[in-house]
C-alpha atoms as a PDB file:
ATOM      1  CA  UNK A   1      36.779  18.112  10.226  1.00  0.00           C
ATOM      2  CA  UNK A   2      33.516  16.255  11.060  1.00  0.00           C
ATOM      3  CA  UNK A   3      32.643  18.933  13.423  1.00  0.00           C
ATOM      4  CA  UNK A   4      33.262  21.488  10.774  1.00  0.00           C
ATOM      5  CA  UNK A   5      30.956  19.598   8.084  1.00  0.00           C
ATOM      6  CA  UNK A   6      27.869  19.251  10.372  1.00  0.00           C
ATOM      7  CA  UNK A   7      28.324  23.456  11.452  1.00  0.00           C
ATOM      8  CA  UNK A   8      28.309  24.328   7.738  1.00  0.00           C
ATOM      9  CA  UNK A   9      25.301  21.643   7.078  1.00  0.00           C
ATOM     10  CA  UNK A  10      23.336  22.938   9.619  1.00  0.00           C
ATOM     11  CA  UNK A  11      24.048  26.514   8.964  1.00  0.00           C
ATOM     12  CA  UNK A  12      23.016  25.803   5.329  1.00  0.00           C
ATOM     13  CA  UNK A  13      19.840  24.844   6.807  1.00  0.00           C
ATOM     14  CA  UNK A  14      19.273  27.560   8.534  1.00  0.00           C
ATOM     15  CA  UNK A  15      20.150  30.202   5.931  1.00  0.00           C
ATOM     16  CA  UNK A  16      17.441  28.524   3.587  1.00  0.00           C
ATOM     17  CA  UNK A  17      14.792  28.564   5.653  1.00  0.00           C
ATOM     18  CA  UNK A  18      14.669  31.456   7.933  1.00  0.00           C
ATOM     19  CA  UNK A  19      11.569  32.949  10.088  1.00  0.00           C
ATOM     20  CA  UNK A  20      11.118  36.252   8.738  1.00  0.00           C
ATOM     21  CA  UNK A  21       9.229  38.455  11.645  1.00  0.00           C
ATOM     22  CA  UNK A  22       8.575  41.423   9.468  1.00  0.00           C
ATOM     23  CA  UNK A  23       6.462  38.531   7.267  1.00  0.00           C
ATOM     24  CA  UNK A  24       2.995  38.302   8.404  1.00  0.00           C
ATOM     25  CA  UNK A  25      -0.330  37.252   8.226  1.00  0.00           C
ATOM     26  CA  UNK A  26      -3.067  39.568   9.076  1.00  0.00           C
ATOM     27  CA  UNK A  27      -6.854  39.752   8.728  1.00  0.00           C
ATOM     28  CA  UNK A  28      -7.856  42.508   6.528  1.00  0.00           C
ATOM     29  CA  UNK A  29     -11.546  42.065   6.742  1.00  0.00           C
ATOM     30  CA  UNK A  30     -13.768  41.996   8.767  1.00  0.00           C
ATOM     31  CA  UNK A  31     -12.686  44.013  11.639  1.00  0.00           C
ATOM     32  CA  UNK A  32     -14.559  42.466  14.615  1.00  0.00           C
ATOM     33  CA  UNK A  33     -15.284  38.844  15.707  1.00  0.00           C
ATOM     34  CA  UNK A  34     -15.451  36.645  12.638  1.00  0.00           C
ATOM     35  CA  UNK A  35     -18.195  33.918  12.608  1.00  0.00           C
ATOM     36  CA  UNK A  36     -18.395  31.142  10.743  1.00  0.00           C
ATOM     37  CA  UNK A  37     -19.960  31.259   7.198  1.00  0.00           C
ATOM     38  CA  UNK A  38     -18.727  34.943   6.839  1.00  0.00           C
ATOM     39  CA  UNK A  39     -16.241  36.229   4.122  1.00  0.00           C
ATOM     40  CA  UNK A  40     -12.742  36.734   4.902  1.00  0.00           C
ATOM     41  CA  UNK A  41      -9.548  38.217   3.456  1.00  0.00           C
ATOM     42  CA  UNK A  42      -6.466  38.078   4.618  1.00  0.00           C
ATOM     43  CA  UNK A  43      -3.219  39.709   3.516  1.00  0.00           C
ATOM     44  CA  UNK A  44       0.231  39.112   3.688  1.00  0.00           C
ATOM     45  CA  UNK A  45       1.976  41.934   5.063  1.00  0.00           C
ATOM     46  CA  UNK A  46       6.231  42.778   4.656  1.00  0.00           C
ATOM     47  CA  UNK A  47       8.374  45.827   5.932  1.00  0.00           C
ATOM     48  CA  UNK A  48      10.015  46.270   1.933  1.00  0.00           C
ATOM     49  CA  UNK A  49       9.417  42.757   0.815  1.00  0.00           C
ATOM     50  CA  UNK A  50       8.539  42.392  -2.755  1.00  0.00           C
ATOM     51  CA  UNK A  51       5.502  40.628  -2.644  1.00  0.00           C
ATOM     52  CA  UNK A  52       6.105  38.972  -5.919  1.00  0.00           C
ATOM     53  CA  UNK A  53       8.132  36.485  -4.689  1.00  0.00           C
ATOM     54  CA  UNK A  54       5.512  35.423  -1.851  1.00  0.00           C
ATOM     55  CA  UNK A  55       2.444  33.347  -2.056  1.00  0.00           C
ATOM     56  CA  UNK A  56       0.427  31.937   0.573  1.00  0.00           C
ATOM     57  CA  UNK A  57       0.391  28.359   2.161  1.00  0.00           C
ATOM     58  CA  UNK A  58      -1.944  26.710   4.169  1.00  0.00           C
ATOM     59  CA  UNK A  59      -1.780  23.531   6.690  1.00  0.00           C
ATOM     60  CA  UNK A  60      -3.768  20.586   6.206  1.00  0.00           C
ATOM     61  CA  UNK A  61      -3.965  18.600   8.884  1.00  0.00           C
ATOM     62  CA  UNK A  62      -5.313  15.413   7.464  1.00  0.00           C
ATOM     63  CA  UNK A  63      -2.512  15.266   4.849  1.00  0.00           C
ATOM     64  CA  UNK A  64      -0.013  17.130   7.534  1.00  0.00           C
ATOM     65  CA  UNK A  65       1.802  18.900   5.196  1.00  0.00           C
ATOM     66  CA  UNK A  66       1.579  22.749   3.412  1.00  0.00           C
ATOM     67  CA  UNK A  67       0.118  23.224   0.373  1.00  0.00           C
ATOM     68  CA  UNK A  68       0.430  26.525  -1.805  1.00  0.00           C
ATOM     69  CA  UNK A  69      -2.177  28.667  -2.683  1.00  0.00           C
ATOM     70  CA  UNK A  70      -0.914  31.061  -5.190  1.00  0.00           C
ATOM     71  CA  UNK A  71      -3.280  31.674  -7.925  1.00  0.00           C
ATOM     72  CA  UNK A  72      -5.239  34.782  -9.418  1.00  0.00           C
ATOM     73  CA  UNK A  73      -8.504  32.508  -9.719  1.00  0.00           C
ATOM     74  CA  UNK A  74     -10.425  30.810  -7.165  1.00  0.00           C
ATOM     75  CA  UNK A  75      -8.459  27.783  -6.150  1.00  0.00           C
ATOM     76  CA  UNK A  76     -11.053  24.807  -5.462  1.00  0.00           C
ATOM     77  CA  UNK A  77      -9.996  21.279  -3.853  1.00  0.00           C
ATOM     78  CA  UNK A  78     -12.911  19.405  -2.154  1.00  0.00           C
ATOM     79  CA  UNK A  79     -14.633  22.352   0.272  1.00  0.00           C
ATOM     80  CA  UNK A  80     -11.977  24.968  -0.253  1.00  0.00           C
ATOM     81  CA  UNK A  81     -13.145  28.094  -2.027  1.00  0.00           C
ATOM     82  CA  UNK A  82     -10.171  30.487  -2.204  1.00  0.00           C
ATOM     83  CA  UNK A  83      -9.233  33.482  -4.090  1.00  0.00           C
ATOM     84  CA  UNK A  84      -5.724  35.003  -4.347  1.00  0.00           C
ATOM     85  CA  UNK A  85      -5.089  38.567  -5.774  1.00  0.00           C
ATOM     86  CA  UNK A  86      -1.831  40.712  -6.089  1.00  0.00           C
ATOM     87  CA  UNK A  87      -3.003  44.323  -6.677  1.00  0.00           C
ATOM     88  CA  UNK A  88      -0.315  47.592  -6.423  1.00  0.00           C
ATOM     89  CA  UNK A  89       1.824  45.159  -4.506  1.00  0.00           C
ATOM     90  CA  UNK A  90      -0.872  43.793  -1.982  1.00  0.00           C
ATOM     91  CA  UNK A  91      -0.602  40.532  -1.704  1.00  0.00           C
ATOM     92  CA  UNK A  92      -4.804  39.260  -0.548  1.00  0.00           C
ATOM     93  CA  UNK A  93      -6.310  35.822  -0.228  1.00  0.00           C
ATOM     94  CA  UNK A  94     -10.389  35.900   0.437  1.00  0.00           C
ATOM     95  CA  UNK A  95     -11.920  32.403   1.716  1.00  0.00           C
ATOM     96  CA  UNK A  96     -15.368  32.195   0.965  1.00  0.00           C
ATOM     97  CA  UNK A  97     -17.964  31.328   3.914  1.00  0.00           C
ATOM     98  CA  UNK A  98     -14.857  30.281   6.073  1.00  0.00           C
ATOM     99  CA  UNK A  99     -15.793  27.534   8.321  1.00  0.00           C
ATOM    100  CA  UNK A 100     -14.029  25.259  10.980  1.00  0.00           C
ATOM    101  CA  UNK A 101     -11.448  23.776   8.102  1.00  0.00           C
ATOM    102  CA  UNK A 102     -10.661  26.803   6.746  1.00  0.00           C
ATOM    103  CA  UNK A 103      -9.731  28.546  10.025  1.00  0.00           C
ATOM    104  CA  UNK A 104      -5.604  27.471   9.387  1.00  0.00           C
ATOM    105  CA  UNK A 105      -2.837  27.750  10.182  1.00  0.00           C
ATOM    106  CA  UNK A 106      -2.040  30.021   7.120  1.00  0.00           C
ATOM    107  CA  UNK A 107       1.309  31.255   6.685  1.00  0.00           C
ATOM    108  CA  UNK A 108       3.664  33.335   4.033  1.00  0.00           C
ATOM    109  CA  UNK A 109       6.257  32.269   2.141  1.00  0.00           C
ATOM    110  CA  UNK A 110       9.133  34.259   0.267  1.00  0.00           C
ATOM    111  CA  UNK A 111      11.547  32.159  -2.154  1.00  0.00           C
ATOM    112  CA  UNK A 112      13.888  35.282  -2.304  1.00  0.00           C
ATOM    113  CA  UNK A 113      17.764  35.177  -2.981  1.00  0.00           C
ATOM    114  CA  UNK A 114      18.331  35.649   0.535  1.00  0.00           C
ATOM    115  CA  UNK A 115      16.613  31.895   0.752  1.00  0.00           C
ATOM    116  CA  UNK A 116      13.158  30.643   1.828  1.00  0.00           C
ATOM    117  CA  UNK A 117      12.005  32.562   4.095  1.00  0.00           C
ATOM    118  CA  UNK A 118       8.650  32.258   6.383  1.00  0.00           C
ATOM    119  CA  UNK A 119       6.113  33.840   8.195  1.00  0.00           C
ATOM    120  CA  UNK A 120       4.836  32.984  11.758  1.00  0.00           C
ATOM    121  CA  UNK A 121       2.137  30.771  11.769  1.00  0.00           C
ATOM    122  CA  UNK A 122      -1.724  32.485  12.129  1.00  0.00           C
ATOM    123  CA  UNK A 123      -5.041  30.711  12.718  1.00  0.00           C
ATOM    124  CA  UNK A 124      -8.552  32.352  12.183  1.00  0.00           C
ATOM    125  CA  UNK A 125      -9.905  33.337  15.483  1.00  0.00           C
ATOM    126  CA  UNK A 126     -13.608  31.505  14.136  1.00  0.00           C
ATOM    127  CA  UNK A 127     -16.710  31.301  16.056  1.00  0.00           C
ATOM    128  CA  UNK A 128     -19.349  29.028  15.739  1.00  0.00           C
ATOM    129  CA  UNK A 129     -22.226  27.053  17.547  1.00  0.00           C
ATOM    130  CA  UNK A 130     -23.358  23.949  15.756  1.00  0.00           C
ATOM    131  CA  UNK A 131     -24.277  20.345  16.262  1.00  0.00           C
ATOM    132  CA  UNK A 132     -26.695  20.238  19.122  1.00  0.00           C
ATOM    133  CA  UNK A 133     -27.800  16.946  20.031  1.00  0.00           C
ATOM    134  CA  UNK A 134     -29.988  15.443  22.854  1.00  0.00           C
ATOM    135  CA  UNK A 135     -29.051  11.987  24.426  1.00  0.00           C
ATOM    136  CA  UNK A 136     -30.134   9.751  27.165  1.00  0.00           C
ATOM    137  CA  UNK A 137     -26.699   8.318  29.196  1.00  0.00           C
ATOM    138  CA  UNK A 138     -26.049   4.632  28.814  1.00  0.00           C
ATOM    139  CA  UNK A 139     -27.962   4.986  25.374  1.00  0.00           C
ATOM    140  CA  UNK A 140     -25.355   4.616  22.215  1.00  0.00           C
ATOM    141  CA  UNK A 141     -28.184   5.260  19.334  1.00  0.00           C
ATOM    142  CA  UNK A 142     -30.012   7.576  21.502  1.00  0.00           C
ATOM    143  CA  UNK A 143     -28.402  10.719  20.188  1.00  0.00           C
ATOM    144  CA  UNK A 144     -28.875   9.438  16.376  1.00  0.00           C
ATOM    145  CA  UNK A 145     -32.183   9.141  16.523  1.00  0.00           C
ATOM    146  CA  UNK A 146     -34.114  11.201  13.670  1.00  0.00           C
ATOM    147  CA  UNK A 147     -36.454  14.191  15.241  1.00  0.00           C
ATOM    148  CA  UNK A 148     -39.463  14.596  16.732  1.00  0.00           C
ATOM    149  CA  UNK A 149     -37.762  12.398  20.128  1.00  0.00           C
ATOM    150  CA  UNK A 150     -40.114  10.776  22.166  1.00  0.00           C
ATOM    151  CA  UNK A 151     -38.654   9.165  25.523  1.00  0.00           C
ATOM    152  CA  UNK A 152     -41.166   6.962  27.200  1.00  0.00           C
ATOM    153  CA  UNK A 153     -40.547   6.418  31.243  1.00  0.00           C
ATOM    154  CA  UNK A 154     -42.022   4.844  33.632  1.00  0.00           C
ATOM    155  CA  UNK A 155     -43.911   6.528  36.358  1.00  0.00           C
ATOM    156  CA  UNK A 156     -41.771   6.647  39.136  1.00  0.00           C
ATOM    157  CA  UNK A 157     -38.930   6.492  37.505  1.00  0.00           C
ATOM    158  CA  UNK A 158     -35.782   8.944  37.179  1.00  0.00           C
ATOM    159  CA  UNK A 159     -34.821  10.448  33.968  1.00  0.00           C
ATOM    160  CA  UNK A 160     -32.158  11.968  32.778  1.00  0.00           C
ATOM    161  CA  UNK A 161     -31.374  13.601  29.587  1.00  0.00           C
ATOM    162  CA  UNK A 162     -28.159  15.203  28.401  1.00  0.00           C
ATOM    163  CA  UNK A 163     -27.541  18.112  26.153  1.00  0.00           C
ATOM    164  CA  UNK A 164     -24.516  19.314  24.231  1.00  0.00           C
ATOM    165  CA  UNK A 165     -23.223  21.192  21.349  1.00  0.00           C
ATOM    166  CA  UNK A 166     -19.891  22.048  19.166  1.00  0.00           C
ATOM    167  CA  UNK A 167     -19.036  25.152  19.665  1.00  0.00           C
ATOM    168  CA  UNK A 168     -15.471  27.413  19.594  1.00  0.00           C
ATOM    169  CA  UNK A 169     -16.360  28.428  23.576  1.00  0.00           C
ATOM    170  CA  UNK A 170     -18.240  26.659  26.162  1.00  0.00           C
ATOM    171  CA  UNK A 171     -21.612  27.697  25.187  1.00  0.00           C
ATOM    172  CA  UNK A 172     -24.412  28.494  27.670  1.00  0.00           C
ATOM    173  CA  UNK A 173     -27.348  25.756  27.988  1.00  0.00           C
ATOM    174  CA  UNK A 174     -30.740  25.779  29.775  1.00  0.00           C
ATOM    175  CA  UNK A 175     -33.969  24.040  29.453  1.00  0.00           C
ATOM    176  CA  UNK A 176     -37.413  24.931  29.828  1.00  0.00           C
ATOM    177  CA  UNK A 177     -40.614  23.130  29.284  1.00  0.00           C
ATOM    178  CA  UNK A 178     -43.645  23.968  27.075  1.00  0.00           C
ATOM    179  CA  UNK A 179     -46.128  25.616  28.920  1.00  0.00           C
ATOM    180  CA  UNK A 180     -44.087  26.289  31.707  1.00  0.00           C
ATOM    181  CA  UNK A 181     -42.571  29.908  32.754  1.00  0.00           C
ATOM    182  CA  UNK A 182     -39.303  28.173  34.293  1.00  0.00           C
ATOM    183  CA  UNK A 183     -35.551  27.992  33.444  1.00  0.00           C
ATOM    184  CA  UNK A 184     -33.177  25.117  34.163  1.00  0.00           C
ATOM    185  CA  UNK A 185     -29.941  26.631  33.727  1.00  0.00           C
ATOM    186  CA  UNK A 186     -28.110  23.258  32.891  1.00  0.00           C
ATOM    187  CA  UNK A 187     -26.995  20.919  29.998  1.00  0.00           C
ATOM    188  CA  UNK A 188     -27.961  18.233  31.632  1.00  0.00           C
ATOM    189  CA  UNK A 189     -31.786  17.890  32.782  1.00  0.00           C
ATOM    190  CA  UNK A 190     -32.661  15.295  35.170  1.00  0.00           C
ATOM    191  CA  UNK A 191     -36.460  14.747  37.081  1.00  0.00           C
ATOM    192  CA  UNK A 192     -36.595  12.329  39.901  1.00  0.00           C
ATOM    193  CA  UNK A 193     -39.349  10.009  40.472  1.00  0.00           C
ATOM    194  CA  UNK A 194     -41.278  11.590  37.450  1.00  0.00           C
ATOM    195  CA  UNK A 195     -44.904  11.752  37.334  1.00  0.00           C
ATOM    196  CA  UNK A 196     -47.779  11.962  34.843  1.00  0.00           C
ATOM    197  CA  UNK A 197     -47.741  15.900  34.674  1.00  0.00           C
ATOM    198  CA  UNK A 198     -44.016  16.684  34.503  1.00  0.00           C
ATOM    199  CA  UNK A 199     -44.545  14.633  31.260  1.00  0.00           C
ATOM    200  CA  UNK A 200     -44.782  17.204  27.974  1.00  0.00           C
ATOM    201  CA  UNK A 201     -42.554  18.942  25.760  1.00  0.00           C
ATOM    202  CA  UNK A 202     -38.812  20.025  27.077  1.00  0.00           C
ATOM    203  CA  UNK A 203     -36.345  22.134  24.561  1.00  0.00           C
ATOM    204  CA  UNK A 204     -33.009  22.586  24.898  1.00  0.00           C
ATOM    205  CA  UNK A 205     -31.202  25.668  24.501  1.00  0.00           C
ATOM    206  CA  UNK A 206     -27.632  26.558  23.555  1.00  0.00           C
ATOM    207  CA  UNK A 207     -26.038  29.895  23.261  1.00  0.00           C
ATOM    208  CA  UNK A 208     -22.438  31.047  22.152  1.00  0.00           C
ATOM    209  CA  UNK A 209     -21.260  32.972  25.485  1.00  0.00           C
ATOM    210  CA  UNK A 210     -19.874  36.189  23.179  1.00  0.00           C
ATOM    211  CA  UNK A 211     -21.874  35.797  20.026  1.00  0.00           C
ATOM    212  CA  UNK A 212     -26.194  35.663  21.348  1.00  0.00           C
ATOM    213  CA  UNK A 213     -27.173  35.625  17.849  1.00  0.00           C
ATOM    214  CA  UNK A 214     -25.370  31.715  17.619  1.00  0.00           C
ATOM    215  CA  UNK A 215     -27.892  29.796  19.653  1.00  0.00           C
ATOM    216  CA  UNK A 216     -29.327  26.463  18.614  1.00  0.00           C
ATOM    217  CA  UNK A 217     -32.219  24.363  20.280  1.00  0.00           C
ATOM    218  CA  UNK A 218     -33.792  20.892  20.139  1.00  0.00           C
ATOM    219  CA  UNK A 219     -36.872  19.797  21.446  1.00  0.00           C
ATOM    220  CA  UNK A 220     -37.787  16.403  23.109  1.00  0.00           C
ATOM    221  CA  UNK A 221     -41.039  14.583  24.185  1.00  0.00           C
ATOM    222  CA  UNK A 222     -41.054  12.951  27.605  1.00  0.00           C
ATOM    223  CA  UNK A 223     -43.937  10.312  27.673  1.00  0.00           C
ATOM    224  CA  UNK A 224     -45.037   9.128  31.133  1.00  0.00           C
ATOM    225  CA  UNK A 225     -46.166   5.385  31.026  1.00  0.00           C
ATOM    226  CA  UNK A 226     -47.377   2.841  33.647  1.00  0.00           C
ATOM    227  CA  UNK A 227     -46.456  -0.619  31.989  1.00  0.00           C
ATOM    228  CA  UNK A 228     -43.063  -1.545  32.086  1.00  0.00           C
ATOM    229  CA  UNK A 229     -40.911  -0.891  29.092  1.00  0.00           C
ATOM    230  CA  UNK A 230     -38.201  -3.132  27.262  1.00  0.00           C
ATOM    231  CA  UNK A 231     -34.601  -2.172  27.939  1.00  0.00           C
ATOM    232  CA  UNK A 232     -33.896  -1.104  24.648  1.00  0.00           C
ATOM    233  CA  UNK A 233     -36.521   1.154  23.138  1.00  0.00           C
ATOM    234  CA  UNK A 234     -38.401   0.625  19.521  1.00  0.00           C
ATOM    235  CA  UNK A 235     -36.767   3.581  17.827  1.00  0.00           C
ATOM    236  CA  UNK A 236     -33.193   2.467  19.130  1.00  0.00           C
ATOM    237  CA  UNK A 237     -34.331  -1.648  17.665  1.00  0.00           C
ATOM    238  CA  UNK A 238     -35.456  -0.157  14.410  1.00  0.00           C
ATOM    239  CA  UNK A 239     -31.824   1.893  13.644  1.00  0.00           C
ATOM    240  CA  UNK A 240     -30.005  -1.353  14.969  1.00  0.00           C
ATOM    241  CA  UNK A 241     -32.068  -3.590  12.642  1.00  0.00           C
ATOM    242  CA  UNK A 242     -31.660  -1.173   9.898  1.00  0.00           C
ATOM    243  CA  UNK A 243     -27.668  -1.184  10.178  1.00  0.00           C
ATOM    244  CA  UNK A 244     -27.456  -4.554  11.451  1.00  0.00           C
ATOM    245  CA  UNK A 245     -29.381  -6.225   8.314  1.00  0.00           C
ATOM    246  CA  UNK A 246     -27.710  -4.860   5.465  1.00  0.00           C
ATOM    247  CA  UNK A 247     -24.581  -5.610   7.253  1.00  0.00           C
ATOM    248  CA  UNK A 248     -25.246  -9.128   8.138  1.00  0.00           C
ATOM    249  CA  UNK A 249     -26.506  -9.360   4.349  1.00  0.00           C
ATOM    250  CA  UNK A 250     -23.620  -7.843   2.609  1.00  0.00           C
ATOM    251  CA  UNK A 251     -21.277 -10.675   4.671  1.00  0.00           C
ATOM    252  CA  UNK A 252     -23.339 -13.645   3.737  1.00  0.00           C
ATOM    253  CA  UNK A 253     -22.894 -12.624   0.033  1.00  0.00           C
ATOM    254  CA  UNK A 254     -19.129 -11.558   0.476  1.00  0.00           C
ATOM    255  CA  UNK A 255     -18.333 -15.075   2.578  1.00  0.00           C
ATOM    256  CA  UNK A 256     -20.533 -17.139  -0.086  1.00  0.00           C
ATOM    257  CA  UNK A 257     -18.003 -15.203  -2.478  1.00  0.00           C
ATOM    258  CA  UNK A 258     -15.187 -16.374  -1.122  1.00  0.00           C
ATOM    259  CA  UNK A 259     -16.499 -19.765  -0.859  1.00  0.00           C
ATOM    260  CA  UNK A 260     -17.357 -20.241  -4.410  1.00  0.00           C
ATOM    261  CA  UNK A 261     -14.178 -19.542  -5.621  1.00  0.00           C
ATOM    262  CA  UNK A 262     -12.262 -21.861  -2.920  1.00  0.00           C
ATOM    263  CA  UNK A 263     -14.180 -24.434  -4.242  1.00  0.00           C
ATOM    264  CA  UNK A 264     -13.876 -23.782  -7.832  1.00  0.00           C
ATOM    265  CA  UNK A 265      -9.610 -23.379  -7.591  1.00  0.00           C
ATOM    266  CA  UNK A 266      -9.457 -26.403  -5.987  1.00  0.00           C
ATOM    267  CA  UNK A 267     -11.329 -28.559  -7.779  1.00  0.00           C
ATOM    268  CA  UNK A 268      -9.348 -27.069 -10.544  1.00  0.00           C
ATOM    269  CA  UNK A 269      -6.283 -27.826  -8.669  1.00  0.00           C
ATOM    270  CA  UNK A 270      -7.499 -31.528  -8.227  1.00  0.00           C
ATOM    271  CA  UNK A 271      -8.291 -31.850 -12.038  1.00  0.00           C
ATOM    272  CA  UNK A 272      -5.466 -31.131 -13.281  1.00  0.00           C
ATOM    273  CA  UNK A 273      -3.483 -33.974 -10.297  1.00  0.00           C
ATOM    274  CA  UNK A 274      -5.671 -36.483 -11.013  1.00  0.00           C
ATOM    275  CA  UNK A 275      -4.576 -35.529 -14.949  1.00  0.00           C
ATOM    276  CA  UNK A 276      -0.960 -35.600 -13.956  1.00  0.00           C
ATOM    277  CA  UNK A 277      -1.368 -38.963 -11.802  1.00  0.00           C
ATOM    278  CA  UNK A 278      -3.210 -40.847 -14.947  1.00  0.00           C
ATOM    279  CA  UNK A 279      -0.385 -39.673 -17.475  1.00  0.00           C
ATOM    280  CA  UNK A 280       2.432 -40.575 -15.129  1.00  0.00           C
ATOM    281  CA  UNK A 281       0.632 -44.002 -13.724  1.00  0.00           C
ATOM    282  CA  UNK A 282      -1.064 -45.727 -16.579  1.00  0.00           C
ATOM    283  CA  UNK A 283       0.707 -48.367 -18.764  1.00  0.00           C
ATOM    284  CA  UNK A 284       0.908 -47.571 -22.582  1.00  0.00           C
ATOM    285  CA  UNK A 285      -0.423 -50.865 -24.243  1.00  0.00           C
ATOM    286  CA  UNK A 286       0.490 -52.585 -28.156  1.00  0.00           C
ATOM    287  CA  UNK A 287      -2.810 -51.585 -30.067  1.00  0.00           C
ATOM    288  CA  UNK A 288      -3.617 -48.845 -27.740  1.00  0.00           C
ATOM    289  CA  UNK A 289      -4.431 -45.611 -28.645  1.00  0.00           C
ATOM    290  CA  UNK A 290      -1.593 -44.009 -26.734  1.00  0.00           C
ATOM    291  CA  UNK A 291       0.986 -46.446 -28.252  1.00  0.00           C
ATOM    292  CA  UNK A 292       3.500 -46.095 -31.039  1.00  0.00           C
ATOM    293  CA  UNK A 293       3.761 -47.819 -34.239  1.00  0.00           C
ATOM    294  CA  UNK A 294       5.767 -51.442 -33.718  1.00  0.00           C
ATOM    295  CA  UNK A 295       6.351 -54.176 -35.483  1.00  0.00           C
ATOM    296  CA  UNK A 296       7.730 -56.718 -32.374  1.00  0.00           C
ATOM    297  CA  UNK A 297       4.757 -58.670 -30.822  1.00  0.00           C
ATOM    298  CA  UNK A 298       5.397 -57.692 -26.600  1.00  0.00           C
ATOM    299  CA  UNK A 299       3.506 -57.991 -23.607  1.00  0.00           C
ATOM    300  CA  UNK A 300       5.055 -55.533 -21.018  1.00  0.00           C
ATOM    301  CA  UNK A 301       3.972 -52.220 -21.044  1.00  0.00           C
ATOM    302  CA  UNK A 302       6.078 -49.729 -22.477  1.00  0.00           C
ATOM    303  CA  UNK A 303       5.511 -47.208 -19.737  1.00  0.00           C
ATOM    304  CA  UNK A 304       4.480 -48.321 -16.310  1.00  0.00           C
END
């Protein structure tokens, strides 16, 4: 009988929500590679499905859960910029400048009588190229550190500088130096035992491998020097000082806070014991001001 419950449970499940392959998601527009900050539509496609019983949903991943988008105006929550429209039976959703947290997963979803059924799962094929950034290895503000850069080595001395970006392939990086016709086909750039004239200006280039139009550079200034220089470079002191201060600041206040009030509740707390000790401790005297009315002439407290 137990057997026979957990069958029909788990059928029950099933029959609600069932994967519907005629269901889909497809991209409508555009037709070829879609890059990021470009308009797209998609549309939820059905072999005879009445499309007024299906909206869209989308995953978010930070909240890891669906959420419906089934409106005819633009839908708005923090950066999302949608637009649902049901025309002759089409069933369209249009994202706005899609970028990296708009790419998906998206899927359909009918509440017919048949049950809740679903669409497979589809993700917007997005490229992009962003977020280039030069940094110096074993440096951890170096790649933080507001434009123009300046590096300052010491003659004689190897340097190495690395260069990376976000992109949706492995891009394609080389460097080349101002002035100078040659290539360094490389994200990482390094010049042994450097001397006064391999000092100048070196830029950084980045290019989506399908996409040539998405290429980002940055530039950096290698300064040869011949006194030593401190392990830990002006620029890098200054951003430490400047996030180290207010820090140290706000936690002084905070602690001296907390302080204050410790010492206010507990001299409150010894207030009212040493009020509690003098009630419960003191005699009441004849004639006092704490005493009753009595006629009998006594010398023992009333109260010890």
């Amino acid at each position: 009988m137990e057997l026979f419950l957990r069958t029909f449970l788990l059928a029950c499940i099933c029959f609600q929500v069932v994967l519907n392959e005629q269901l889909r998601v497809v991209i409508k527009e555009p037709s070829g590679l879609i890059v990021e900050g470009s308009d797209v539509t998609l549309q939820c496609v059905g072999d005879g499905e009445d499309m007024s019983q299906v909206k869209f949903q989308m995953y978010h991943k930070w909240l890891r859960s669906w959420f419906s988008i089934d409106t005819t105006t633009s839908f708005r929550c923090w950066y999302y910029s949608f637009n649902v429209t049901r025309n002759n039976g089409e069933l369209s959703l249009q994202v706005k400048q899609i970028y990296k947290w708009h790419a998906g997963p998206y899927r359909c979803i009918s509440n017919g009588t048949d049950g809740q059924q679903v669409s497979e799962n589809m993700t917007v094929p997005l490229q992009y190229l962003n977020g280039i950034s030069i940094s110096e290895p074993g440096s951890i503000f170096s790649r933080y550190v507001r434009d123009p850069r300046v590096v300052r080595v010491l003659r004689g001395k190897d340097v190495e500088i690395k260069c990376c970006a976000s992109s949706s392939e492995p891009p394609v990086y080389q460097w080349n130096k101002k002035g100078d016709d040659w290539i360094y086909p490389t994200s990482n750039l390094k010049i042994v035992k450097i001397t006064p004239e391999q000092g100048g200006v070196y830029t950084c280039k980045a290019t989506h491998p399908s996409i040539p139009s998405l290429a980002q550079s940055k530039s950096v200034l290698i300064q040869v020097v011949e006194e030593p220089l401190s392990s830990l470079q002006l620029s890098e002191m200054n951003l430490i000082l400047a996030i180290a201060i207010p820090a140290g600041v706000l936690f002084l206040v905070i602690l001296g806070i907390i302080a204050y009030k410790c010492k206010t509740k507990k001299s409150e707390l010894k207030g009212m014991q040493l009020l509690d000790d003098k009630s419960a401790k003191s005699p009441i005297w004849k004639g006092s001001d704490s005493s009753i009315p009595f006629t009998i002439n006594d010398s023992v407290p009333l109260v010890m």
